[in-house]
Protein backbone atom coordinates (compact mmCIF):
# COMPACT_ATOMS: atom_id res chain seq x y z
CA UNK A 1 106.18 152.97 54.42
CA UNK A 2 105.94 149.39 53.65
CA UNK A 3 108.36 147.79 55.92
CA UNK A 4 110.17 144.52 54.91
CA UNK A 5 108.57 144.03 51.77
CA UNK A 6 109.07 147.67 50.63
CA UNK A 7 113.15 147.31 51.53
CA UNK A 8 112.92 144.26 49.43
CA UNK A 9 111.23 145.63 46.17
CA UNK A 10 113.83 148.48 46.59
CA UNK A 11 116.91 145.41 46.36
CA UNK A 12 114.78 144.02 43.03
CA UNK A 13 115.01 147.34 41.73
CA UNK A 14 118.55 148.19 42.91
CA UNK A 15 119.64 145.12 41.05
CA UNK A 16 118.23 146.17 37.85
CA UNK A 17 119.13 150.24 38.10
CA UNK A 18 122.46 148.23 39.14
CA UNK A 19 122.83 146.66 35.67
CA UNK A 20 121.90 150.11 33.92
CA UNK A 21 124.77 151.52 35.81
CA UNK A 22 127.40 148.96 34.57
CA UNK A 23 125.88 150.17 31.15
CA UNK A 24 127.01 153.76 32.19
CA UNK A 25 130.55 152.68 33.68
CA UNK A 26 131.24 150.84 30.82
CA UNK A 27 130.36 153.05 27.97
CA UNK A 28 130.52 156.92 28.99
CA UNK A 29 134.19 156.90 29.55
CA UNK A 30 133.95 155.93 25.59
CA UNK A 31 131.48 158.47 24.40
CA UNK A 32 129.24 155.37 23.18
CA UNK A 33 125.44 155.51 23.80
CA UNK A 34 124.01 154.40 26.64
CA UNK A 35 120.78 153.30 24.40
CA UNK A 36 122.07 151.69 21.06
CA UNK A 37 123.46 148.94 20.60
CA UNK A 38 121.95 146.35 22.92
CA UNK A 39 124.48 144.96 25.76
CA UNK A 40 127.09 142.86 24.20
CA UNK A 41 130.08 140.66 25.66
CA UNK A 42 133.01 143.20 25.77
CA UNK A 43 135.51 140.30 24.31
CA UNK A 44 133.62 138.92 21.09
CA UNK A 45 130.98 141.50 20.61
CA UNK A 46 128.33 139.01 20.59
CA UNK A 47 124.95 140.67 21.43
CA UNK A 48 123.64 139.42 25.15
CA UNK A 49 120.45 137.18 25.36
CA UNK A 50 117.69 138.76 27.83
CA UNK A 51 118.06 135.46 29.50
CA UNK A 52 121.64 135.78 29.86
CA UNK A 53 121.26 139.60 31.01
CA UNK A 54 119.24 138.71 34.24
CA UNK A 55 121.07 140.51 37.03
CA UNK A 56 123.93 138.69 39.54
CA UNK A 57 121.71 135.25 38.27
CA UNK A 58 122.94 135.04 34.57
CA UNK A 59 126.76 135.14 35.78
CA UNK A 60 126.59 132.62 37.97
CA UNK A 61 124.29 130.30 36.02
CA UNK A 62 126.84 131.49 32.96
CA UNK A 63 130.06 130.74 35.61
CA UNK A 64 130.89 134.40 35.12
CA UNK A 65 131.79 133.52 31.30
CA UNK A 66 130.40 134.84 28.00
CA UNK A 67 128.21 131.81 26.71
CA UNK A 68 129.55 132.83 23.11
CA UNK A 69 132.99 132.82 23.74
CA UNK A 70 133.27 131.51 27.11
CA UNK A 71 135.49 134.73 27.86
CA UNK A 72 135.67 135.74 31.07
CA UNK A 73 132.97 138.56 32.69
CA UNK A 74 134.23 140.28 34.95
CA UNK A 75 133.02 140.18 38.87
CA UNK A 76 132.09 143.83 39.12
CA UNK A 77 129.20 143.24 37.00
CA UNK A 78 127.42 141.49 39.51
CA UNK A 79 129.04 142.79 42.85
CA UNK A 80 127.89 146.61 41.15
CA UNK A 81 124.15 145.08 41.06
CA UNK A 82 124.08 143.78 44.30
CA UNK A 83 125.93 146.87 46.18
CA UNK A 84 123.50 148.98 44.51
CA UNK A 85 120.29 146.78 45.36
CA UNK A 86 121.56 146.30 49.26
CA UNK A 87 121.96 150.71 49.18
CA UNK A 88 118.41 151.26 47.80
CA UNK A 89 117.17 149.08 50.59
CA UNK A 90 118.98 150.78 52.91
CA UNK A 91 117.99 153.93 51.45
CA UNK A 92 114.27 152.79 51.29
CA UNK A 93 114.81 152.03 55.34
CA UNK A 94 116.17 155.34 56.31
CA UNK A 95 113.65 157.39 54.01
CA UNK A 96 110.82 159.38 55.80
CA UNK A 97 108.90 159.62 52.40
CA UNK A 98 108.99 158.45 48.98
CA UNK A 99 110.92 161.60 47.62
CA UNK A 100 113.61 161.10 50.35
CA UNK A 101 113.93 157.51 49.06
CA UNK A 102 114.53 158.37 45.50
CA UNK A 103 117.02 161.66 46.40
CA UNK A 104 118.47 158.88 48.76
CA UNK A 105 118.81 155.75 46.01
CA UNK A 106 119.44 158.46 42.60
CA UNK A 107 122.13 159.41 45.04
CA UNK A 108 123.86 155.93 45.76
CA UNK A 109 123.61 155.33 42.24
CA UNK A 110 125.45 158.05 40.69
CA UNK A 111 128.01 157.69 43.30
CA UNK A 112 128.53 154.56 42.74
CA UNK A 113 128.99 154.84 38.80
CA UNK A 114 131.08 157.43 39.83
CA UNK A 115 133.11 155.74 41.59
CA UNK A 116 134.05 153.26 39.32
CA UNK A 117 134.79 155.47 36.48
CA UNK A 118 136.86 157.69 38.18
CA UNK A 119 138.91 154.71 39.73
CA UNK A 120 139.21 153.37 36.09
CA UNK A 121 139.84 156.48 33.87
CA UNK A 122 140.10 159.36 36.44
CA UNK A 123 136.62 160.99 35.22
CA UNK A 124 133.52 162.25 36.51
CA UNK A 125 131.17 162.57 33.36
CA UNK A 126 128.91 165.56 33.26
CA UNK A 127 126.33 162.84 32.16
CA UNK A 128 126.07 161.71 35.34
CA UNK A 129 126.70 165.04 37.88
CA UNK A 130 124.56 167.53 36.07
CA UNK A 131 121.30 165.67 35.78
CA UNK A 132 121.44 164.45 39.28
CA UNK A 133 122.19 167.68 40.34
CA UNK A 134 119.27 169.05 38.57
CA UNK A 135 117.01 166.18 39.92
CA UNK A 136 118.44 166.39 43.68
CA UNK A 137 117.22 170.59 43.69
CA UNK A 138 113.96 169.14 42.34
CA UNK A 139 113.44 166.43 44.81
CA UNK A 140 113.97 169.07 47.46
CA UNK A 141 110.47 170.69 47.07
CA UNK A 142 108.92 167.16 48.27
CA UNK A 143 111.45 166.34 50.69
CA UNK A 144 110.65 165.85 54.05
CA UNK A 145 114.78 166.66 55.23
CA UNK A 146 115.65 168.85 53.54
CA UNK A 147 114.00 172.17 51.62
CA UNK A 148 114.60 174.12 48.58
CA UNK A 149 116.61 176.43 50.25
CA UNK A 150 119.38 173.48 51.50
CA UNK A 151 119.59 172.21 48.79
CA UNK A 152 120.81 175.04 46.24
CA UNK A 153 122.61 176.48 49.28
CA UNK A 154 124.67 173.06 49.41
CA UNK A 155 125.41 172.97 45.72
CA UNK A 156 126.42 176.28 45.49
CA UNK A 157 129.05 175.99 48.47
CA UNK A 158 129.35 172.28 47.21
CA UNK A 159 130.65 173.39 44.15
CA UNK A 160 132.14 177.28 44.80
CA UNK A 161 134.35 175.78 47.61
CA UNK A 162 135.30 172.94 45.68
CA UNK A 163 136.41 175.15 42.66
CA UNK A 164 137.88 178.12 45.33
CA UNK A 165 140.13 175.26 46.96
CA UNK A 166 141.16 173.77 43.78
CA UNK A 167 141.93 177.46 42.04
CA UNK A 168 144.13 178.12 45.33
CA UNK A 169 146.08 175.42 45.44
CA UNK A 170 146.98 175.60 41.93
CA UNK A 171 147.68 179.57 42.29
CA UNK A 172 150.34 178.40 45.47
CA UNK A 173 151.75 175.07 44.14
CA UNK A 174 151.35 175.47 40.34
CA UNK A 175 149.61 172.09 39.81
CA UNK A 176 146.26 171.23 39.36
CA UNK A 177 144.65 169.69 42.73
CA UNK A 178 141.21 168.61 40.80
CA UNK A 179 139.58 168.71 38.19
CA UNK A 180 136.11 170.65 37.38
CA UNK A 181 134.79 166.89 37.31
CA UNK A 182 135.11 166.62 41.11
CA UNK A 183 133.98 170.08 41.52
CA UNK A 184 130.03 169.49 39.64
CA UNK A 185 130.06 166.09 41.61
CA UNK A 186 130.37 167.88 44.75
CA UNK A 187 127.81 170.22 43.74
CA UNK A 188 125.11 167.08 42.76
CA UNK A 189 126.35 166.01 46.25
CA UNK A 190 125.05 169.41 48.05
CA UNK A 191 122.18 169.41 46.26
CA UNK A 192 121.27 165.69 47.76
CA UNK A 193 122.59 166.34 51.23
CA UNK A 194 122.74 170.07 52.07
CA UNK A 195 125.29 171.99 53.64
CA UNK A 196 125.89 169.52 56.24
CA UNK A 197 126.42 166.76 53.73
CA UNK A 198 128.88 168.54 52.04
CA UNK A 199 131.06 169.27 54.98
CA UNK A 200 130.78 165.48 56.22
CA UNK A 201 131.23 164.18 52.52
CA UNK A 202 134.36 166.25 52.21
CA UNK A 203 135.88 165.70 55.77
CA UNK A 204 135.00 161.72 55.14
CA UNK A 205 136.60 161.50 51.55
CA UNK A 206 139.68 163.40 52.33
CA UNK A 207 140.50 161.14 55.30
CA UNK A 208 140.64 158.14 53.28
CA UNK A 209 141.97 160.23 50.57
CA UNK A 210 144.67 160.67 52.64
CA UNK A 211 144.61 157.06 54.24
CA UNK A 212 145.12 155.59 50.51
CA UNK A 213 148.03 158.26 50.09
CA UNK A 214 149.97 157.25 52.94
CA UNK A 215 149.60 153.79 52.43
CA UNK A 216 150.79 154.42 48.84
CA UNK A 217 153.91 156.31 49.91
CA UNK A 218 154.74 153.03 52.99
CA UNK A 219 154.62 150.91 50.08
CA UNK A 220 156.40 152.64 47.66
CA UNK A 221 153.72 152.78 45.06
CA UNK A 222 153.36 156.20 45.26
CA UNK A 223 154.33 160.14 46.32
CA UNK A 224 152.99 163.40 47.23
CA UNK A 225 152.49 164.21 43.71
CA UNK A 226 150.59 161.10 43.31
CA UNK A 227 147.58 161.97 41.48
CA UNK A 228 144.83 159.64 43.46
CA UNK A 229 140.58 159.45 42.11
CA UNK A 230 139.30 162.01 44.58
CA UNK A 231 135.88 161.37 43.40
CA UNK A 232 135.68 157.49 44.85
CA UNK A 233 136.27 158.99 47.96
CA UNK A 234 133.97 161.59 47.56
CA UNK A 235 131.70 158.69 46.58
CA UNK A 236 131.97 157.44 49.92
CA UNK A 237 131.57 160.52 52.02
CA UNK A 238 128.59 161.10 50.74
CA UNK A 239 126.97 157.39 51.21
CA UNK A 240 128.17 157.93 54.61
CA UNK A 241 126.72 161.33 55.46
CA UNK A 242 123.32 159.88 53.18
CA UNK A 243 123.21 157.27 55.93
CA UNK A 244 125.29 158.67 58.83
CA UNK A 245 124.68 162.69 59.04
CA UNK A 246 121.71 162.58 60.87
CA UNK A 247 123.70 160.76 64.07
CA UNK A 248 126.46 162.42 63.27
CA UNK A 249 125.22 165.90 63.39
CA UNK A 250 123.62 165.18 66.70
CA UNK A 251 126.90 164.07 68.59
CA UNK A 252 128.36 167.32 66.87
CA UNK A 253 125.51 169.36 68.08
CA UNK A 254 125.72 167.25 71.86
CA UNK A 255 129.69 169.09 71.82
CA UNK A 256 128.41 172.29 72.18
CA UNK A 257 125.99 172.86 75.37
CA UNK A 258 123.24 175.86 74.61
């Protein structure tokens, strides 16, 4: 599209959907509005300047510290905006088309708000899943990877394996393996990435799933009934089969001769 210059307007927006997205990690696990009020520091309340709201820039001129109170902010602020401005430039340099781009970035996004909520409170919000899964089915009629026909056939097997798995489990060990939470975010997930995606996403996140167990269990932090945020995982599947699947399902593909 537009080459260097295009991956870099995609970082300058990144940073500032990046700051929206603290907005959403912050106050959805709290039922508060996204809209109303106007960003404030979490420790005095005190509303935020514009000039003191200027993404990754105002916490370092500010010394990561409210200028009110001088409390500390915390470094996810800015590390959130600039891991979400260096994936929409990535996303911008791997997209055949400008509807691949924004299924690609809307993607990173939401898994990265994701991710963070569900580490902090162990919840997916329907805010966030639902929407995007509307908007990755609609993006599909302009894509240029993926059709109409993927992409409701990945969230539906996103989703109805998901829920099958979790209803199983919980039938044959009488606990609950997940909740509905991970099973719509898998769902937005196959509507993004297909079929494909949904397999890789899966296969990714449960290894590390199950790398973060173990290491839990070898240092006595943890057991097997150790309830762990399945959906940061599933996070990063999917930014790794976004990126990833197309290579991916071409060594899979070189396994089996025709």
């Amino acid at each position: 599209m537009f080459g260097a210059f295009g991956a870099l307007a995609a970082a300058l927006f990144g940073l500032l959907v990046g700051s929206f997205a603290n907005v959403l990690i912050h106050r959805l696990p709290r039922d508060e509005s996204i809209v109303r009020p106007g960003s404030r520091c979490p420790a005095c309340g005190t509303p935020i300047r514009p000039f003191d709201n200027v993404p990754v820039i105002s916490w370092l001129a500010l010394r990561g510290r409210c200028r009110a109170c001088r409390a500390p902010i915390s470094p996810r602020y800015p590390l959130t905006e600039l891991c979400n401005a260096a994936l929409w430039a990535a996303a911008f340099a791997a997209a055949p088309s400008w509807a691949d781009f924004f299924s690609g970035a809307l993607l990173c996004t939401a898994c990265l708000a994701l991710a963070w909520i569900d580490a902090d409170v162990q919840l997916l919000p329907d805010a966030i899943t639902l929407p995007c899964l509307v908007a990755g089915l609609a993006l599909s009629f302009l894509s240029v990877q993926r059709t109409p026909r993927q992409a409701l056939l990945g969230a539906a097997i996103g989703a109805g394996a998901l829920f099958a798995l979790g209803w199983l489990w919980s039938r044959l060990r009488h606990v609950e393996a997940m909740g509905l939470g991970d099973v719509k975010m898998l769902g937005m997930i196959g509507a993004f990435l297909g079929p494909w995606g949904v397999f890789l996403s899966v296969l990714i996140g449960s290894l590390l799933g199950s790398v973060a167990g173990v290491t839990l269990i070898l240092a006595r932090k943890g057991g097997l009934r150790t309830a762990l945020p399945f959906g940061v995982f599933l996070a990063i599947g999917a930014v790794a089969a976004l990126f990833a699947g197309g290579p991916l399902s071409a060594a899979y593909r070189s396994l089996w001769p025709s």
